[in-house]
N, C-alpha and C. Protein backbone atom coordinates (compact mmCIF):
# COMPACT_ATOMS: atom_id res chain seq x y z
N UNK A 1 0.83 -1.18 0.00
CA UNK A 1 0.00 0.00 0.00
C UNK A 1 0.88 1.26 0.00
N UNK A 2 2.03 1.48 0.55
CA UNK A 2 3.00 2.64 0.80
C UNK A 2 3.44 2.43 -0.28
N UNK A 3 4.18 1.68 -0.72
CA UNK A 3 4.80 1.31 -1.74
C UNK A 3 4.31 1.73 -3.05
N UNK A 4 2.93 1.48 -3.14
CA UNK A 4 2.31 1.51 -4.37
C UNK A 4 1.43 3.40 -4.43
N UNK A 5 1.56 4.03 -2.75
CA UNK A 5 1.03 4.88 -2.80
C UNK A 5 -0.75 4.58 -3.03
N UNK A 6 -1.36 3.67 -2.99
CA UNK A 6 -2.49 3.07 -3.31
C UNK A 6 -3.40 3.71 -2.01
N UNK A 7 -4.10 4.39 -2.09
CA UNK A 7 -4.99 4.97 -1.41
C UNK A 7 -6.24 3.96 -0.75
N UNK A 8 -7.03 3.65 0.52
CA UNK A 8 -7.95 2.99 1.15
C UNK A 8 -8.75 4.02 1.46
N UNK A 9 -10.10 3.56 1.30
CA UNK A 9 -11.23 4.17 2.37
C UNK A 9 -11.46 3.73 3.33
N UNK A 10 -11.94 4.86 4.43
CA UNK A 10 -11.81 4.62 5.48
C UNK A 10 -12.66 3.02 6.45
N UNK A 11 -13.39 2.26 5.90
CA UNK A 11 -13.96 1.53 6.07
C UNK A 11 -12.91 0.01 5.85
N UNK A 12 -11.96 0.42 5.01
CA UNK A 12 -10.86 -0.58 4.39
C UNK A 12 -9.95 -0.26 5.84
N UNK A 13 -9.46 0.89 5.90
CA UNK A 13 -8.37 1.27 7.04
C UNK A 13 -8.70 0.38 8.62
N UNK A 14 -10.10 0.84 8.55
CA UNK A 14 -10.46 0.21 9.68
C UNK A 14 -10.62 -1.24 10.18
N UNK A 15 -11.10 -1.67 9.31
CA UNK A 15 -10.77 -3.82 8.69
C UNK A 15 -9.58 -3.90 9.04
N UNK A 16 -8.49 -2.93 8.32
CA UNK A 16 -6.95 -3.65 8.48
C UNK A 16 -5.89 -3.44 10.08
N UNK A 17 -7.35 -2.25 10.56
CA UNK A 17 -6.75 -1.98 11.83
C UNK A 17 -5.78 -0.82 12.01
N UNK A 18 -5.91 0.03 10.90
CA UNK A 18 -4.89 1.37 10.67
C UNK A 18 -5.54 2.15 11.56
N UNK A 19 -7.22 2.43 11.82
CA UNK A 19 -7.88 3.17 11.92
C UNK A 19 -8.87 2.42 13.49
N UNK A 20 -9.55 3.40 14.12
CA UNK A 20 -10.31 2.53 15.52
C UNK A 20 -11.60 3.14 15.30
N UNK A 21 -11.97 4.21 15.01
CA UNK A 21 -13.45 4.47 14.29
C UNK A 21 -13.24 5.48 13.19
N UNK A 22 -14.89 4.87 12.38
CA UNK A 22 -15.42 5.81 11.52
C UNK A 22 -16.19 6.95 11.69
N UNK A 23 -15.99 8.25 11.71
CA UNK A 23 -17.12 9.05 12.05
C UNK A 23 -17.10 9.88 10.36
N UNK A 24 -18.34 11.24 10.94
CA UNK A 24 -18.33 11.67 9.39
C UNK A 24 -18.15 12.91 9.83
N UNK A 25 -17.88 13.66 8.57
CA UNK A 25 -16.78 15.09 8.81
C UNK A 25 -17.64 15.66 9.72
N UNK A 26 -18.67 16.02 9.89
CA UNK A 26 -19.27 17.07 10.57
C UNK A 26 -19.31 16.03 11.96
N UNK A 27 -18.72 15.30 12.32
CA UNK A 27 -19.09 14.20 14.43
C UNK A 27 -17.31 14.46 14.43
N UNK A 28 -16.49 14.53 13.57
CA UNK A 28 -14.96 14.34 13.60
C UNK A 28 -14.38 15.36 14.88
N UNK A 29 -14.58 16.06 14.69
CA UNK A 29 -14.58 17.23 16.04
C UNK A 29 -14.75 16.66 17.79
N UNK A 30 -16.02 16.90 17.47
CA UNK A 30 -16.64 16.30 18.55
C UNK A 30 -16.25 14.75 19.25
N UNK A 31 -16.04 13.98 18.63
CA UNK A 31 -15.65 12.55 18.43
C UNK A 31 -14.15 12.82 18.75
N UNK A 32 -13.36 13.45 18.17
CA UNK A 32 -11.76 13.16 18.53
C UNK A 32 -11.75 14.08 19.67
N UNK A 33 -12.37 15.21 20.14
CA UNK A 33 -11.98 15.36 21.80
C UNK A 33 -12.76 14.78 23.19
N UNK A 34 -13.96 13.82 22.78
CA UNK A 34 -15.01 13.04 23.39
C UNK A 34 -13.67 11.97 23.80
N UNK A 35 -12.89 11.20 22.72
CA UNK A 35 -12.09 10.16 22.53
C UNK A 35 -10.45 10.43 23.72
N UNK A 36 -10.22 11.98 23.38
CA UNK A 36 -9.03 12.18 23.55
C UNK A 36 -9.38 12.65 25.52
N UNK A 37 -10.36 12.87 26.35
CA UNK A 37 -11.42 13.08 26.60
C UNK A 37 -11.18 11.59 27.88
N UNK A 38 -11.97 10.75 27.39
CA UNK A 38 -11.96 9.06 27.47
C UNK A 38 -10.65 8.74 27.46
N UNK A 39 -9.15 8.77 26.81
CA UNK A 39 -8.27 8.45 27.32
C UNK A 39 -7.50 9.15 28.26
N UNK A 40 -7.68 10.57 28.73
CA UNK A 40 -7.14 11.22 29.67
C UNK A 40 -8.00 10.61 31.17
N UNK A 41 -9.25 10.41 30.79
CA UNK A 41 -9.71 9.67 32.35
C UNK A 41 -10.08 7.89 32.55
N UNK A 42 -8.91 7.57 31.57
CA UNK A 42 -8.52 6.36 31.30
C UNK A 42 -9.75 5.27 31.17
N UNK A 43 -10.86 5.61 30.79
CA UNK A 43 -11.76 5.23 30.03
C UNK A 43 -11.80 4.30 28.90
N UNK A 44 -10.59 4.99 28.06
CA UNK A 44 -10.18 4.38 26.78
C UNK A 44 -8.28 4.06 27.26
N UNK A 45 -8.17 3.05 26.45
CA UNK A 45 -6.54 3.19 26.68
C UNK A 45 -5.65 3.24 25.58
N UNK A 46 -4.53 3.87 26.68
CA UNK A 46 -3.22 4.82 25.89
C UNK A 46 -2.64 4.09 25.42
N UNK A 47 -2.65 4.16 23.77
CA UNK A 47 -1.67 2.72 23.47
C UNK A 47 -0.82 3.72 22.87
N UNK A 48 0.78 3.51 23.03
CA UNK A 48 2.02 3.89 22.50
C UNK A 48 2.13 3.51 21.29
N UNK A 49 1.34 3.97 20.24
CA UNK A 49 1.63 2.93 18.88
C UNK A 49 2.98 2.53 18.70
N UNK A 50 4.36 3.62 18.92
CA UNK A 50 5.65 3.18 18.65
C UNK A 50 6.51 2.15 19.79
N UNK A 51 5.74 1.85 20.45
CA UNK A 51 6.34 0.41 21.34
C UNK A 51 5.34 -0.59 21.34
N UNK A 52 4.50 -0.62 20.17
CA UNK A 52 3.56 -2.05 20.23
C UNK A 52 4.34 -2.81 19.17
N UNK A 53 4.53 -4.40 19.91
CA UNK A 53 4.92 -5.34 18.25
C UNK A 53 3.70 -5.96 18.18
N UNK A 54 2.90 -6.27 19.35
CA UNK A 54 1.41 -7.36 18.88
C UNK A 54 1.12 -7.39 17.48
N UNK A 55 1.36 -6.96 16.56
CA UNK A 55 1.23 -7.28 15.47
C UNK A 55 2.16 -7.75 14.30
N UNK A 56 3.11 -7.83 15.16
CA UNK A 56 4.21 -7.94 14.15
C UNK A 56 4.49 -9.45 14.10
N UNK A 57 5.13 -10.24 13.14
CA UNK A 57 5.29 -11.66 13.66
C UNK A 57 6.44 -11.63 13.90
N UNK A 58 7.45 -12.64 13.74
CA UNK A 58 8.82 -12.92 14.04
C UNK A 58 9.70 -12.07 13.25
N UNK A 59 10.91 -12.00 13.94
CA UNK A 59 11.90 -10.71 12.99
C UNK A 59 12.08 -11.68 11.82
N UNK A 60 12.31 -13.09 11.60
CA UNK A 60 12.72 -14.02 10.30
C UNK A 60 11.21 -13.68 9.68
N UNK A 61 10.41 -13.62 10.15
CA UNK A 61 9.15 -13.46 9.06
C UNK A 61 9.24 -12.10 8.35
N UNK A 62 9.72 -11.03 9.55
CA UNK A 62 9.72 -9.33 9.19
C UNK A 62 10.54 -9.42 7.64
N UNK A 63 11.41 -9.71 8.28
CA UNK A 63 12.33 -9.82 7.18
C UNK A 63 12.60 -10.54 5.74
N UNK A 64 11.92 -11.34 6.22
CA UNK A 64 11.41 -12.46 4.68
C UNK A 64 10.33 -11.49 3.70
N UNK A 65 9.52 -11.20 4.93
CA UNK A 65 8.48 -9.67 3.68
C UNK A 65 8.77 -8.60 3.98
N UNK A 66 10.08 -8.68 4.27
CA UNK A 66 10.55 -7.08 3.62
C UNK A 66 11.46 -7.20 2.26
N UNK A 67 12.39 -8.38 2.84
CA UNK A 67 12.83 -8.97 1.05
C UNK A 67 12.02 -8.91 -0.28
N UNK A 68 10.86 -9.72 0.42
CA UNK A 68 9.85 -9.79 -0.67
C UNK A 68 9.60 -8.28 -1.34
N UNK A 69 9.15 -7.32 -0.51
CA UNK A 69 8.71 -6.32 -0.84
C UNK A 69 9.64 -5.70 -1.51
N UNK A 70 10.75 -5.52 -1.01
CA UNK A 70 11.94 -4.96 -2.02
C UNK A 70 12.23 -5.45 -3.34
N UNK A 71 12.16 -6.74 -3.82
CA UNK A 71 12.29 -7.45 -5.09
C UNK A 71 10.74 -7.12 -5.69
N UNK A 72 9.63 -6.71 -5.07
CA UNK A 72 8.35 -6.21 -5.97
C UNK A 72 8.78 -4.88 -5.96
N UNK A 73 9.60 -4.14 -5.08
CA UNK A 73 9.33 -2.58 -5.62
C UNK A 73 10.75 -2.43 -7.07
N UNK A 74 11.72 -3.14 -7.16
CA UNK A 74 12.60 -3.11 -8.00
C UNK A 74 12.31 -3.39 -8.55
N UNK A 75 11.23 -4.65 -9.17
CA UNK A 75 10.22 -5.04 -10.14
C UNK A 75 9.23 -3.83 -10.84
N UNK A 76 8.61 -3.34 -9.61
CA UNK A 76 7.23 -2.69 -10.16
C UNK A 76 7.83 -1.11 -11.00
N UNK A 77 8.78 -0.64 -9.57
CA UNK A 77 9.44 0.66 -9.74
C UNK A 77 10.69 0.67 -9.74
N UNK A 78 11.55 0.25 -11.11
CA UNK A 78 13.13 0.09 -10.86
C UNK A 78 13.72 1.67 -10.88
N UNK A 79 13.26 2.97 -11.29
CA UNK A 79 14.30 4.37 -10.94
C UNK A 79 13.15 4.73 -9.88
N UNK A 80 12.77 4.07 -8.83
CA UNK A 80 12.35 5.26 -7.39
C UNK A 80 12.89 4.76 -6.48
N UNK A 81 13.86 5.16 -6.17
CA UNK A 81 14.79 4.94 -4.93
C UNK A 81 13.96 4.79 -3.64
N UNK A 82 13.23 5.87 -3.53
CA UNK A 82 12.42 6.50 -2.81
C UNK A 82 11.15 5.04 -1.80
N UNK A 83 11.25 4.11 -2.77
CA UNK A 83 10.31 2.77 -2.32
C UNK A 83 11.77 2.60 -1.23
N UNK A 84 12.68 2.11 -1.47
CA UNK A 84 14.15 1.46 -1.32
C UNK A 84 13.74 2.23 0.15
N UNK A 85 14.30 3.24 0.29
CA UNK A 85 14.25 4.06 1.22
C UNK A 85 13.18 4.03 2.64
N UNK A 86 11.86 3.84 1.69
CA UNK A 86 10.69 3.50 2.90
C UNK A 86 10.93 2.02 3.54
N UNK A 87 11.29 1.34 2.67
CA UNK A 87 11.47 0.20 3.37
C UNK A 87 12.74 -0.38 4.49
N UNK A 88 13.76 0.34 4.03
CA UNK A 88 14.84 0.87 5.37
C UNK A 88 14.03 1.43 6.31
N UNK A 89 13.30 2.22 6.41
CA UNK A 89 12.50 3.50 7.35
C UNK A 89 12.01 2.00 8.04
N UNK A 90 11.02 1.15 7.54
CA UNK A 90 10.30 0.24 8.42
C UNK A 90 11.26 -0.69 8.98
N UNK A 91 12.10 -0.95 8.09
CA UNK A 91 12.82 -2.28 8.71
C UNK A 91 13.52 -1.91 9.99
N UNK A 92 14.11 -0.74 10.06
CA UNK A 92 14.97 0.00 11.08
C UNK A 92 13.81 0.18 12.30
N UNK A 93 12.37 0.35 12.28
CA UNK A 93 11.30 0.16 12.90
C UNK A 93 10.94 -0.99 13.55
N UNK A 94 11.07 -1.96 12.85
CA UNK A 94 10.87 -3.64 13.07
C UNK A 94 12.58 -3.65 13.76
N UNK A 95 13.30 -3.70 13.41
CA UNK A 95 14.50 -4.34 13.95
C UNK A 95 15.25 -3.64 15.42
N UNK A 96 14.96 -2.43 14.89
CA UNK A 96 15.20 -1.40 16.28
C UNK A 96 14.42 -0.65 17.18
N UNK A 97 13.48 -1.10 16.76
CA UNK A 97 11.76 -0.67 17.64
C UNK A 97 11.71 0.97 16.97
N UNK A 98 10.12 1.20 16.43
CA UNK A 98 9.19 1.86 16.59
C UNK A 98 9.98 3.41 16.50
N UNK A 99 10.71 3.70 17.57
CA UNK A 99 11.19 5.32 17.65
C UNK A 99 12.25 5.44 16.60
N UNK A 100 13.13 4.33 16.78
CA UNK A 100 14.22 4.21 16.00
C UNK A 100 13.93 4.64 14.03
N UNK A 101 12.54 3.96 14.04
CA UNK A 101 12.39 4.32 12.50
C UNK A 101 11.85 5.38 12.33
N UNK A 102 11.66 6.12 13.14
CA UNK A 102 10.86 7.63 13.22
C UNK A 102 11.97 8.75 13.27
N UNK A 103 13.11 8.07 13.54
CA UNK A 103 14.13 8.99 14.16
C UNK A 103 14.67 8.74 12.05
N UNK A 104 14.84 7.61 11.95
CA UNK A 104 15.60 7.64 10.29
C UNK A 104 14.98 8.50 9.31
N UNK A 105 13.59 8.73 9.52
CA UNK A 105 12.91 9.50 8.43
C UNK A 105 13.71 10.32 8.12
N UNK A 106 13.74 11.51 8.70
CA UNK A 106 14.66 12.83 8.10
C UNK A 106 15.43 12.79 7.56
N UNK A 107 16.25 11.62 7.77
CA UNK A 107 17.41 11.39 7.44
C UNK A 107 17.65 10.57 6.18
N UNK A 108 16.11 10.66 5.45
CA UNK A 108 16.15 9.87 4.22
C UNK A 108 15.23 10.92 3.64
N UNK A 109 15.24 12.36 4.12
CA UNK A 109 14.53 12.90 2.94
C UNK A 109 15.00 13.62 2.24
């Protein structure tokens, strides 16, 4: 999806778990300080997205589809470096936790 730049609606985001609700532009307001709201009186909980792996599987799996992904982006897109690059950004994420690949961004733009 990064890779390809391939755009989801929000109903897709939410299936894959990118996303925790749907609201519509005019509740979005209301809804994200109701939410933000609910996790300050711990109602809802504070998840650190950049220190969760629960979703991740094994680093030999990480790494087997990140290979993969690199031999489809040299395939799909052989002059955009720029794929090459995002996928360092994650792997450095997966291999060195979460902050670590947040910290490489800049440093690949």
């Amino acid at each position: 999806m990064m890779l390809l730049s391939k755009p989801i609606v929000s109903e897709e985001g939410k299936k894959l778990g990118l996303i925790d609700i749907v609201v519509s532009p005019q509740e979005l307001l209301k809804v994200s300080r109701q939410w933000a709201l609910d996790v300050a009186d711990r109602r809802k909980p504070w998840l650190r997205s950049l220190h969760r792996t629960d979703k991740l599987g094994s680093l030999s799996e990480a790494r087997e589809i990140l290979k993969a992904a690199r031999q489809q982006a040299k395939k799909v897109a052989p002059n955009m470096p720029q794929h090459q690059v995002c996928l360092d950004v994650i792997e450095a994420g997966i291999t060195h936790g979460g902050y670590n690949g947040v910290l490489k961004v800049p440093l690949c733009l």
